[in-house]
Protein backbone atom coordinates (compact mmCIF):
# COMPACT_ATOMS: atom_id res chain seq x y z
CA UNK A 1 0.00 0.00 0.00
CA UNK A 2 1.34 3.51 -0.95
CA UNK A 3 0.57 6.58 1.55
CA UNK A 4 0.25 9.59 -0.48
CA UNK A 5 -2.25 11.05 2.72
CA UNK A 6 -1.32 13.52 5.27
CA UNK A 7 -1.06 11.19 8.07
CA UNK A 8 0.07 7.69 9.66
CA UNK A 9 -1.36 4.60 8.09
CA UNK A 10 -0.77 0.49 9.10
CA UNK A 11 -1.84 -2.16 6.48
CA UNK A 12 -3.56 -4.79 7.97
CA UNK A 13 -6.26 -7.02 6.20
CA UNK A 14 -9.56 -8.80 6.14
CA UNK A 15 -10.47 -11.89 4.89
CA UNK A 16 -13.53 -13.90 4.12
CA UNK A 17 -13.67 -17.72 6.46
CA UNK A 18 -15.61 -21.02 4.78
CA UNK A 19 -18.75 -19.30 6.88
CA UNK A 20 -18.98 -16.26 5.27
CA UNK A 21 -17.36 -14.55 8.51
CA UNK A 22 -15.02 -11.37 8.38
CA UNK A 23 -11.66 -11.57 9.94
CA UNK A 24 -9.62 -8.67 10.56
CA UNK A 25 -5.77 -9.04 11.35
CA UNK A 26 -3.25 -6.85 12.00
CA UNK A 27 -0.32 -6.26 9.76
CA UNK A 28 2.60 -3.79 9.24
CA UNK A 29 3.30 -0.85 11.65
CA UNK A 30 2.53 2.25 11.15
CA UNK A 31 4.18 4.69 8.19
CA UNK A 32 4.20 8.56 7.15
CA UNK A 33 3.41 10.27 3.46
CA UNK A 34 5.59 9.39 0.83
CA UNK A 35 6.11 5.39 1.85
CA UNK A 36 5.08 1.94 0.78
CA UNK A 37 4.66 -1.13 2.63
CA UNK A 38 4.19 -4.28 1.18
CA UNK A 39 3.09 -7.46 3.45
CA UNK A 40 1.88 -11.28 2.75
CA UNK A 41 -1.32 -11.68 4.49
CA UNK A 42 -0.36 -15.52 5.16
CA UNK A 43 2.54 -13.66 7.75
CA UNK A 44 0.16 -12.15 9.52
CA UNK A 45 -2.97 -15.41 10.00
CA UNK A 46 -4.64 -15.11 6.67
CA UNK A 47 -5.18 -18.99 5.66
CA UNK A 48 -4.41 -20.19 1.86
CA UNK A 49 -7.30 -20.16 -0.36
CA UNK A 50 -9.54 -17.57 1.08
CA UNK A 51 -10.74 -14.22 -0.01
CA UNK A 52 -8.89 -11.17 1.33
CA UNK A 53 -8.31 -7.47 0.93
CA UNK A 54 -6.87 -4.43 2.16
CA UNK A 55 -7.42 -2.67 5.38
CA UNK A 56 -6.21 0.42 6.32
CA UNK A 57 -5.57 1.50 9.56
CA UNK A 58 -4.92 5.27 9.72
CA UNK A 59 -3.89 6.70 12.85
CA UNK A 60 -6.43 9.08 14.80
CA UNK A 61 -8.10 8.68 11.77
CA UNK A 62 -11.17 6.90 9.49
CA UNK A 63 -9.99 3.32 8.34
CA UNK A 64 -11.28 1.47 5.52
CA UNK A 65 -11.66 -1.43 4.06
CA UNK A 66 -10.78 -2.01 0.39
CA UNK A 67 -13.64 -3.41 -1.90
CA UNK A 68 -11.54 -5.38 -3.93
CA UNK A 69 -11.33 -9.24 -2.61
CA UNK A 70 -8.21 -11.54 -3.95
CA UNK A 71 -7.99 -15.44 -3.14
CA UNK A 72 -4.88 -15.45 -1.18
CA UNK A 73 -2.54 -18.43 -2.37
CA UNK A 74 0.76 -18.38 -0.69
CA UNK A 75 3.68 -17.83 -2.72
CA UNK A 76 1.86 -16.67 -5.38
CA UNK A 77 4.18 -13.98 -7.07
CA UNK A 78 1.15 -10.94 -7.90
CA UNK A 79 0.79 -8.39 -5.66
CA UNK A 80 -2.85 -6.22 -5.52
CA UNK A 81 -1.54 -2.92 -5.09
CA UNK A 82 -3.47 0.01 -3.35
CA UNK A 83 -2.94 4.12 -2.45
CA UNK A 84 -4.47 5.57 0.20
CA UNK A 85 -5.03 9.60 0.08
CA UNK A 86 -6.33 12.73 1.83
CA UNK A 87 -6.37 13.72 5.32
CA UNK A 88 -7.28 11.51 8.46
CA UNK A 89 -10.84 12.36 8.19
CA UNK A 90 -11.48 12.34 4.77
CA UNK A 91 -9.55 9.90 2.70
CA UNK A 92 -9.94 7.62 -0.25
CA UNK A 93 -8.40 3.94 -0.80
CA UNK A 94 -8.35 2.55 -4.10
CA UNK A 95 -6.72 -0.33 -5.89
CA UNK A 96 -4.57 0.81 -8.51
CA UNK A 97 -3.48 -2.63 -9.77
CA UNK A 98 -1.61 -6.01 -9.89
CA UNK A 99 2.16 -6.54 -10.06
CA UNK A 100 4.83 -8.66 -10.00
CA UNK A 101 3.94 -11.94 -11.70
């Protein structure tokens, strides 16, 4: 995830269990404007085969939860990509693409 928003954010991640439950797990610590943080959700709980996505965890600020669901499969080489913008009460995360592969 790339932080192009005026505050502190930590990638962490939801996924999707056999039930039809949300999980959410914690991920990365936190990091300022200008960086990018890149995680495996398997490193932080998320089991192989299950849907995922992004969560992002800004800091005194409104999180959200990226739309966009993957299947995780460990070791597989793409990466979903995502920026998060704005200020820590009003700011936008989108998906911006795969890489890697």
């Amino acid at each position: 995830m790339s932080n192009q928003g005026g505050f502190v954010v930590k990638l962490q991640f939801v996924y999707v269990d056999s039930k039809g439950e949300k999980h959410h797990v914690d991920g990365t610590g936190g990091f300022p404007i200008g960086q990018t943080q890149t995680a495996d959700p398997g490193d932080y709980g998320v089991p192989d085969g299950v849907p995922v996505t992004v969560y992002a965890f800004v800091v005194w600020g409104r999180d959200h939860t990226a739309e966009q669901f993957f299947i995780y499969s460990k070791g597989n080489p793409w990466i979903a990509n995502f920026t998060i913008s704005g200020t820590t009460l009003d700011n936008q995360l989108g998906f911006t693409g795969l890489s890697g592969g």
